[in-house]
PDB file of N, CA and C in Angstrom:
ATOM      1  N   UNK A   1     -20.257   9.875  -5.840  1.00  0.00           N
ATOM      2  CA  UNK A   1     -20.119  10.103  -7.264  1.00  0.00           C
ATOM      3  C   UNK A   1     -18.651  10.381  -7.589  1.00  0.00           C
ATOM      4  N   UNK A   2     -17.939   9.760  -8.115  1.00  0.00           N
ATOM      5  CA  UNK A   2     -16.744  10.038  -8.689  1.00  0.00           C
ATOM      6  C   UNK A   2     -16.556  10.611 -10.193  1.00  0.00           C
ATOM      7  N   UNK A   3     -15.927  12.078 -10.193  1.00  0.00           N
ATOM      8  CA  UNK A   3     -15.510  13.068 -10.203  1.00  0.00           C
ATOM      9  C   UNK A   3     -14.799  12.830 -12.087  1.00  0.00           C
ATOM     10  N   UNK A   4     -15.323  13.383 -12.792  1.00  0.00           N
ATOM     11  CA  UNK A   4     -14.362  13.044 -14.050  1.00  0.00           C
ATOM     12  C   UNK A   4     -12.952  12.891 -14.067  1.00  0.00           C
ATOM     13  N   UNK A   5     -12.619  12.213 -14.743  1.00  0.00           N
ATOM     14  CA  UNK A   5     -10.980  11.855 -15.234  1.00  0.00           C
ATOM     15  C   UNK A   5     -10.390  13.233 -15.605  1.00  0.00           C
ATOM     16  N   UNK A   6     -11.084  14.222 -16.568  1.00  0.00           N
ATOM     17  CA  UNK A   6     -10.150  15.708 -16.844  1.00  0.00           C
ATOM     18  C   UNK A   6     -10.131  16.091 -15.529  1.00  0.00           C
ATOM     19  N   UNK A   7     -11.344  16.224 -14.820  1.00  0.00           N
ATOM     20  CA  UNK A   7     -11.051  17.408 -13.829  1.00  0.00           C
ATOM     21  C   UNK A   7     -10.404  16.770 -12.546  1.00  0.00           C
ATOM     22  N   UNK A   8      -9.800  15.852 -12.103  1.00  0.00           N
ATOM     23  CA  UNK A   8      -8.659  15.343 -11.812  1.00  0.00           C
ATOM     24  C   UNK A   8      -7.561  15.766 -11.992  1.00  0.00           C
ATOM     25  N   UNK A   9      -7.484  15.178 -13.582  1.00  0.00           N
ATOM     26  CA  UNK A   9      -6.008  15.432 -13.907  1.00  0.00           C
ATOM     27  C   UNK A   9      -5.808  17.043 -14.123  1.00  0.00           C
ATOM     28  N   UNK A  10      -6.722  17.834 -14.005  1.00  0.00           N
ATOM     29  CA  UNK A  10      -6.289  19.141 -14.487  1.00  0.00           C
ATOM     30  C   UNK A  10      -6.350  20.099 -12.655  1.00  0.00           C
ATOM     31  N   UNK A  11      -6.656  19.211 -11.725  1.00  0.00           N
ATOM     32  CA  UNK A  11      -6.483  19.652 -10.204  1.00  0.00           C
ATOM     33  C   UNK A  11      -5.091  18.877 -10.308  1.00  0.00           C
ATOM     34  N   UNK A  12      -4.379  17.611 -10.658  1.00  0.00           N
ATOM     35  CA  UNK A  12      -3.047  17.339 -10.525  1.00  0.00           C
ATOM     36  C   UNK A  12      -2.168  18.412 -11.314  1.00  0.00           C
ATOM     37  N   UNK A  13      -2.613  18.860 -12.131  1.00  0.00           N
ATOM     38  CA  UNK A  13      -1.818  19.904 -13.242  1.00  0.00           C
ATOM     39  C   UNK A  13      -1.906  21.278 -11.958  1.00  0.00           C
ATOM     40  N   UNK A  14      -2.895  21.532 -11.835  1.00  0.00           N
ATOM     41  CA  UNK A  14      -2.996  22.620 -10.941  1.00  0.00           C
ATOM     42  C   UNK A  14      -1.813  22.771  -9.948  1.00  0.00           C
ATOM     43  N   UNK A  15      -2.458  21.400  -8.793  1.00  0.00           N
ATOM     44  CA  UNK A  15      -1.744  21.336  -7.879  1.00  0.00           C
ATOM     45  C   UNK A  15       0.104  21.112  -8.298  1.00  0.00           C
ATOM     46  N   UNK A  16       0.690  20.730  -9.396  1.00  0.00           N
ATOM     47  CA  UNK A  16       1.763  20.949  -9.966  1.00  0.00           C
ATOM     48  C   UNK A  16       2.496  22.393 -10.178  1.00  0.00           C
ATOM     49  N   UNK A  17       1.661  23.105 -10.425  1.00  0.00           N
ATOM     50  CA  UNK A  17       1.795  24.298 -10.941  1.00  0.00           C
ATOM     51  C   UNK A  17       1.700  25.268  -9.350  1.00  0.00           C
ATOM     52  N   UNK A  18       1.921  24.631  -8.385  1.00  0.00           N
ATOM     53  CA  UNK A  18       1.491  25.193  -6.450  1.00  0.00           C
ATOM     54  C   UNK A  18       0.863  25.786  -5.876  1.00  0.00           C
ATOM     55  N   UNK A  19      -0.602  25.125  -6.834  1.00  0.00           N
ATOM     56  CA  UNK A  19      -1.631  25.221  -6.022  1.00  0.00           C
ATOM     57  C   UNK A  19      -2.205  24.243  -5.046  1.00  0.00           C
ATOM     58  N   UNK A  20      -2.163  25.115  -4.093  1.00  0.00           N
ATOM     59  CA  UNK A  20      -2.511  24.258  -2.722  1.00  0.00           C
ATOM     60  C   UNK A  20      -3.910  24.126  -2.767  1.00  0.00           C
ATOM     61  N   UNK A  21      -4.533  25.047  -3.308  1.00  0.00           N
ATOM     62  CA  UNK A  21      -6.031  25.037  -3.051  1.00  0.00           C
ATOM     63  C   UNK A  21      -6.687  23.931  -3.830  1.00  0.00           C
ATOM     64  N   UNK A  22      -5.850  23.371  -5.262  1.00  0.00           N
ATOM     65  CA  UNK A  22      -6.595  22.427  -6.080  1.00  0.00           C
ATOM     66  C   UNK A  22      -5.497  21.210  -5.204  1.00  0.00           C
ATOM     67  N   UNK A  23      -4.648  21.163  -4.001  1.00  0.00           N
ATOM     68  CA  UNK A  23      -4.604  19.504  -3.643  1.00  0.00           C
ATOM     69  C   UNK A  23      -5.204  19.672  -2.700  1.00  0.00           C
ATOM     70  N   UNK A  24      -6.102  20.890  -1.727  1.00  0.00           N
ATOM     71  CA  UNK A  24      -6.950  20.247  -1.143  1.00  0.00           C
ATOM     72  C   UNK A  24      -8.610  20.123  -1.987  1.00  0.00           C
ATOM     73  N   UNK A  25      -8.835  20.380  -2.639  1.00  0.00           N
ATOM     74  CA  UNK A  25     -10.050  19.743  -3.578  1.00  0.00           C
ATOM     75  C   UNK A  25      -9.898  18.856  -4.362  1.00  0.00           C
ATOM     76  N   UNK A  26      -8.554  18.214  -4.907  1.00  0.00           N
ATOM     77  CA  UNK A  26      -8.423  17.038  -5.411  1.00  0.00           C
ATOM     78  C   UNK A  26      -8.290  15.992  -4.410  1.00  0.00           C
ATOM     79  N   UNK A  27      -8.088  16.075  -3.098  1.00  0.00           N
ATOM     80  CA  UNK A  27      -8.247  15.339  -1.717  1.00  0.00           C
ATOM     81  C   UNK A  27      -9.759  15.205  -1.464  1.00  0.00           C
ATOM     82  N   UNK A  28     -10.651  16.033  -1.551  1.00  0.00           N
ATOM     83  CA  UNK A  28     -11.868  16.216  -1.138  1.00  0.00           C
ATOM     84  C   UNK A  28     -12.771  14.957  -2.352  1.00  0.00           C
ATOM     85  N   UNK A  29     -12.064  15.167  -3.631  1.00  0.00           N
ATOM     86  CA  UNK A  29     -12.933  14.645  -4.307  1.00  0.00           C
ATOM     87  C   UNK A  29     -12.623  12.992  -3.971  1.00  0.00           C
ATOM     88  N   UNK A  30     -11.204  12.879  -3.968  1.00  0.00           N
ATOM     89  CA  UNK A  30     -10.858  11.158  -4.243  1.00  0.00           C
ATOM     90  C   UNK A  30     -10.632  10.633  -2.812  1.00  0.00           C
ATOM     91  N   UNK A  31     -10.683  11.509  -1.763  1.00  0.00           N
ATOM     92  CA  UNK A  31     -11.211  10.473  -0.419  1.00  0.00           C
ATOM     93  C   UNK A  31     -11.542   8.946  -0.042  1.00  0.00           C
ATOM     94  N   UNK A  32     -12.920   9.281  -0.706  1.00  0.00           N
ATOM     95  CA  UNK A  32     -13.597   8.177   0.026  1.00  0.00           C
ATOM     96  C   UNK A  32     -13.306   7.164  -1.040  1.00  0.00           C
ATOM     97  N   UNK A  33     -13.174   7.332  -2.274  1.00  0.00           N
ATOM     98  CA  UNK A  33     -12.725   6.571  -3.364  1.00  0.00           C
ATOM     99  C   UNK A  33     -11.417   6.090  -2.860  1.00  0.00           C
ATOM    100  N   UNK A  34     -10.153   6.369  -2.270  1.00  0.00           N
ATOM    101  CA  UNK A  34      -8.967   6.267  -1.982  1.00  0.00           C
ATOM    102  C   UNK A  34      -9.318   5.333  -0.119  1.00  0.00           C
ATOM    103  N   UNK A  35     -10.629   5.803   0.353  1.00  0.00           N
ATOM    104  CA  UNK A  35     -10.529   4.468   1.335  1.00  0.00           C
ATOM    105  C   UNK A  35     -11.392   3.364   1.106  1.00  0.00           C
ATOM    106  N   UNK A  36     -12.080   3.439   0.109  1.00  0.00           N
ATOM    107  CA  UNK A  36     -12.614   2.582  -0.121  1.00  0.00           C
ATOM    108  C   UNK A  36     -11.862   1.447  -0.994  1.00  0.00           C
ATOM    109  N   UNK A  37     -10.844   1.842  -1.629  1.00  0.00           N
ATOM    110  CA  UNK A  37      -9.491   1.088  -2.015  1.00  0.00           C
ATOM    111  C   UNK A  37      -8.638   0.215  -0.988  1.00  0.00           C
ATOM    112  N   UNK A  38      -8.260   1.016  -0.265  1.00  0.00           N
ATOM    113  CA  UNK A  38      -7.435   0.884   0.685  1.00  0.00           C
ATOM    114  C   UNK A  38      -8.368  -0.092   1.693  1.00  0.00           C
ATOM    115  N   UNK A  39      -9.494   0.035   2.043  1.00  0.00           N
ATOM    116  CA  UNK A  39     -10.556  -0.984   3.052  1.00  0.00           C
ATOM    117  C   UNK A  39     -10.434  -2.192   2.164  1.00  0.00           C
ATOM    118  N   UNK A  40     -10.178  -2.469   0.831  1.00  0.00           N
ATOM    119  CA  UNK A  40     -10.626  -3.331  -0.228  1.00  0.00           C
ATOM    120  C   UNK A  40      -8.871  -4.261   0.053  1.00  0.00           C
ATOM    121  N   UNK A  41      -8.129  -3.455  -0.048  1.00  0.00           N
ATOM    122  CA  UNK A  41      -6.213  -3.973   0.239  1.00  0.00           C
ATOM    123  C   UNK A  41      -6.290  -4.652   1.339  1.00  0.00           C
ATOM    124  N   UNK A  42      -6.502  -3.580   2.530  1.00  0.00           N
ATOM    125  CA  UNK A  42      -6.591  -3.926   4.055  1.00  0.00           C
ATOM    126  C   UNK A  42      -6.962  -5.512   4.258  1.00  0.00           C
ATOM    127  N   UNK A  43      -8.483  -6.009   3.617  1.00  0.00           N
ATOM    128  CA  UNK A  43      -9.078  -7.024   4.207  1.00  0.00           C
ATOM    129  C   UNK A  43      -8.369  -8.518   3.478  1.00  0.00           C
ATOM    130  N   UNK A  44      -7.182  -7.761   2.403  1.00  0.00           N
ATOM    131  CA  UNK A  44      -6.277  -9.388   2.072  1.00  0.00           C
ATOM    132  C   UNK A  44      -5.097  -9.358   2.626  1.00  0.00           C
ATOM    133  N   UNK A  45      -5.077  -8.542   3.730  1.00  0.00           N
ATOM    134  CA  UNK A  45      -3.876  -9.045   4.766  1.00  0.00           C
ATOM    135  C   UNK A  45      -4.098  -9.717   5.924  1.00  0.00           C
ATOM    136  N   UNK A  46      -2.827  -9.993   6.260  1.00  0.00           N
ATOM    137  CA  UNK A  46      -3.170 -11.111   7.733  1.00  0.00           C
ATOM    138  C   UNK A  46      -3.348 -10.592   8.690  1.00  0.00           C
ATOM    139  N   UNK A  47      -4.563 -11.726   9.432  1.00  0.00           N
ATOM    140  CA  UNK A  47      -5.042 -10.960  10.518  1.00  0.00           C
ATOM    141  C   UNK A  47      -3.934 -10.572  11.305  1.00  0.00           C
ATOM    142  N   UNK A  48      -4.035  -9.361  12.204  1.00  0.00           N
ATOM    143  CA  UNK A  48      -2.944  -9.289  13.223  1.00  0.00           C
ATOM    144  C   UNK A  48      -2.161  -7.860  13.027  1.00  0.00           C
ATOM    145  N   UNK A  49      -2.678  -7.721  11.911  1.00  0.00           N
ATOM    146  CA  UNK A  49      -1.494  -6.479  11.292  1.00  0.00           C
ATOM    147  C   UNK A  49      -2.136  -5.033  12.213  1.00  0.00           C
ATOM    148  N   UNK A  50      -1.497  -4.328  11.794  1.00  0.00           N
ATOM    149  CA  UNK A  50      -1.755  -2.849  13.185  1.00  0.00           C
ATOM    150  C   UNK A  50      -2.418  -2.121  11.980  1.00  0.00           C
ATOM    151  N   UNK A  51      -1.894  -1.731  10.648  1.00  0.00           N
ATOM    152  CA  UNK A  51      -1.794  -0.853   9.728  1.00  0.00           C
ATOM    153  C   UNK A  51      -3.612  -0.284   9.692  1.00  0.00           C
ATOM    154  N   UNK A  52      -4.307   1.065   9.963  1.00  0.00           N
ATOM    155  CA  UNK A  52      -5.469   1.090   9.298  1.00  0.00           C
ATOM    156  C   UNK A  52      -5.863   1.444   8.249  1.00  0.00           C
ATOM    157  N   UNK A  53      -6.727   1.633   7.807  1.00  0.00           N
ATOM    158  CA  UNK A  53      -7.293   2.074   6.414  1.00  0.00           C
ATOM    159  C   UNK A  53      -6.894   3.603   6.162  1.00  0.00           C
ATOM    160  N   UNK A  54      -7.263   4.171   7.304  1.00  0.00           N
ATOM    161  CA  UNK A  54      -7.000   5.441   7.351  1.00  0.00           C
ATOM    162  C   UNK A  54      -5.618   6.323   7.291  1.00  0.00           C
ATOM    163  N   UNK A  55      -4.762   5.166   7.681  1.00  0.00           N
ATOM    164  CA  UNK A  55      -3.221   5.206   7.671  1.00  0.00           C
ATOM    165  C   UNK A  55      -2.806   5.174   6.393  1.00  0.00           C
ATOM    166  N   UNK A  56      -3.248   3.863   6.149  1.00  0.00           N
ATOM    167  CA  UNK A  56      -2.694   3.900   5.062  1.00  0.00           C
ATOM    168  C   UNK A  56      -2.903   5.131   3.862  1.00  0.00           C
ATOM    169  N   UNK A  57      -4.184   5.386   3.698  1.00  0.00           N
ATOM    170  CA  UNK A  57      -4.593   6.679   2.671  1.00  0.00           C
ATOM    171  C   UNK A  57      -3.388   7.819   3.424  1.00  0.00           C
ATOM    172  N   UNK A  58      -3.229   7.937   4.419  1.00  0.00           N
ATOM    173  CA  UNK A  58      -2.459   9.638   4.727  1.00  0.00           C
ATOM    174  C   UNK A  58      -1.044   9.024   4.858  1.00  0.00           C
ATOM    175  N   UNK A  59      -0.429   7.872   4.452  1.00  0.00           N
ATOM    176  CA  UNK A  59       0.586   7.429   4.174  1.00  0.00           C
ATOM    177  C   UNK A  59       1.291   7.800   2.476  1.00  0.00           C
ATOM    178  N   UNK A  60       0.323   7.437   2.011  1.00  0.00           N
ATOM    179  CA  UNK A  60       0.656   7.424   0.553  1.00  0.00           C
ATOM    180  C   UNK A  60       0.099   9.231   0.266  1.00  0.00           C
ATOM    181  N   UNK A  61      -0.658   9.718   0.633  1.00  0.00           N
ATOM    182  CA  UNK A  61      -0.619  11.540   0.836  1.00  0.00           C
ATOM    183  C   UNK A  61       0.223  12.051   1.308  1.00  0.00           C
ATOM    184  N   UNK A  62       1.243  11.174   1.725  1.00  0.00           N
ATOM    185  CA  UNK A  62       2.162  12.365   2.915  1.00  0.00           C
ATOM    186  C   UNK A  62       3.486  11.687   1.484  1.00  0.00           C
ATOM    187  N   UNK A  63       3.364  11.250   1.334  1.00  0.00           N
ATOM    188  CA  UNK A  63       4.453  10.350   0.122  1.00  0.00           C
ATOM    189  C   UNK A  63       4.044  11.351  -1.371  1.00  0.00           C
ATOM    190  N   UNK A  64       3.108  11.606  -1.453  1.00  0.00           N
ATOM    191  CA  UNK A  64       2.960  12.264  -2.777  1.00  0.00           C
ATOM    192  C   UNK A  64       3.324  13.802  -2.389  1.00  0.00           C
ATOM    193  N   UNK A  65       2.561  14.497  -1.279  1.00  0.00           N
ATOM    194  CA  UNK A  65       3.233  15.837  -1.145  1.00  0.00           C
ATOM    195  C   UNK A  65       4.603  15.586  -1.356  1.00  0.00           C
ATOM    196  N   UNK A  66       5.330  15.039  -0.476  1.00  0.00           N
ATOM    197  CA  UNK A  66       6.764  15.162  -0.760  1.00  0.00           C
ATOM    198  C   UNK A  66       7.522  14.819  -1.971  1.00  0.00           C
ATOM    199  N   UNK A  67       6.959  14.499  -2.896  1.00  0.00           N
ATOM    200  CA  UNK A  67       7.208  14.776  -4.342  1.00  0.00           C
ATOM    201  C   UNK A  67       7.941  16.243  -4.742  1.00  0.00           C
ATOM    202  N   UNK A  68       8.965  16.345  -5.650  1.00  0.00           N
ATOM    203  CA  UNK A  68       8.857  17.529  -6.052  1.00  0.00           C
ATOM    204  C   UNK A  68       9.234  17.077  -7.529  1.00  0.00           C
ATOM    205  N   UNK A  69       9.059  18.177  -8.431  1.00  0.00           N
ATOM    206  CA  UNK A  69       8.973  18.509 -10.007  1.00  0.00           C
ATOM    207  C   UNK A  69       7.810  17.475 -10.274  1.00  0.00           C
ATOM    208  N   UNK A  70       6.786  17.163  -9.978  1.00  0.00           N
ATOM    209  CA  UNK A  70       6.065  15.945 -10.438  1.00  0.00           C
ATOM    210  C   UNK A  70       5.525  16.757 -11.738  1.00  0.00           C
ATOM    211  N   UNK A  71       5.381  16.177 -12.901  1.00  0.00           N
ATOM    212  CA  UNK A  71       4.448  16.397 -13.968  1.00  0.00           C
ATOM    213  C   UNK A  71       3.582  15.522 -14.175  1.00  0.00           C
ATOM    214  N   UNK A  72       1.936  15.701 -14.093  1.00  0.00           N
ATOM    215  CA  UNK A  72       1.116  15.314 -14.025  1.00  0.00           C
ATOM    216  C   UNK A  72       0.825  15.418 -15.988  1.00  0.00           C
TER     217      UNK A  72
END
């Protein structure tokens, strides 16, 4: 079940404001939504490639923590 659009954006507002506790429950919610994206990317590349699904999601997480001043 994916998770309303406010209460998202108001765990990105959260987690803006440095709360850690709303980016790990805004992680919890958009997970499987975020590999099920990423499985959907994955399967229009060429065969051969190393990259996994799983990589890729904690690629682009490790890219957004390191954000700073973000306003959501």
């Amino acid at each position: 079940m994916t998770p309303p659009p406010q209460q998202i954006t108001q765990l990105l507002k959260d987690w803006g404001n440095r709360d850690h506790s709303a980016r790990d429950e805004l992680m919890r919610l958009v997970y499987e939504e975020l590999r099920h994206m990423a499985h959907q990317y994955m399967r229009r590349e060429s065969p051969g490639h190393t990259l996994q699904t799983s990589a890729l999601i904690h690629e682009a997480f490790l890219r957004l923590v390191d954000q700073s001043e973000i306003q959501w």
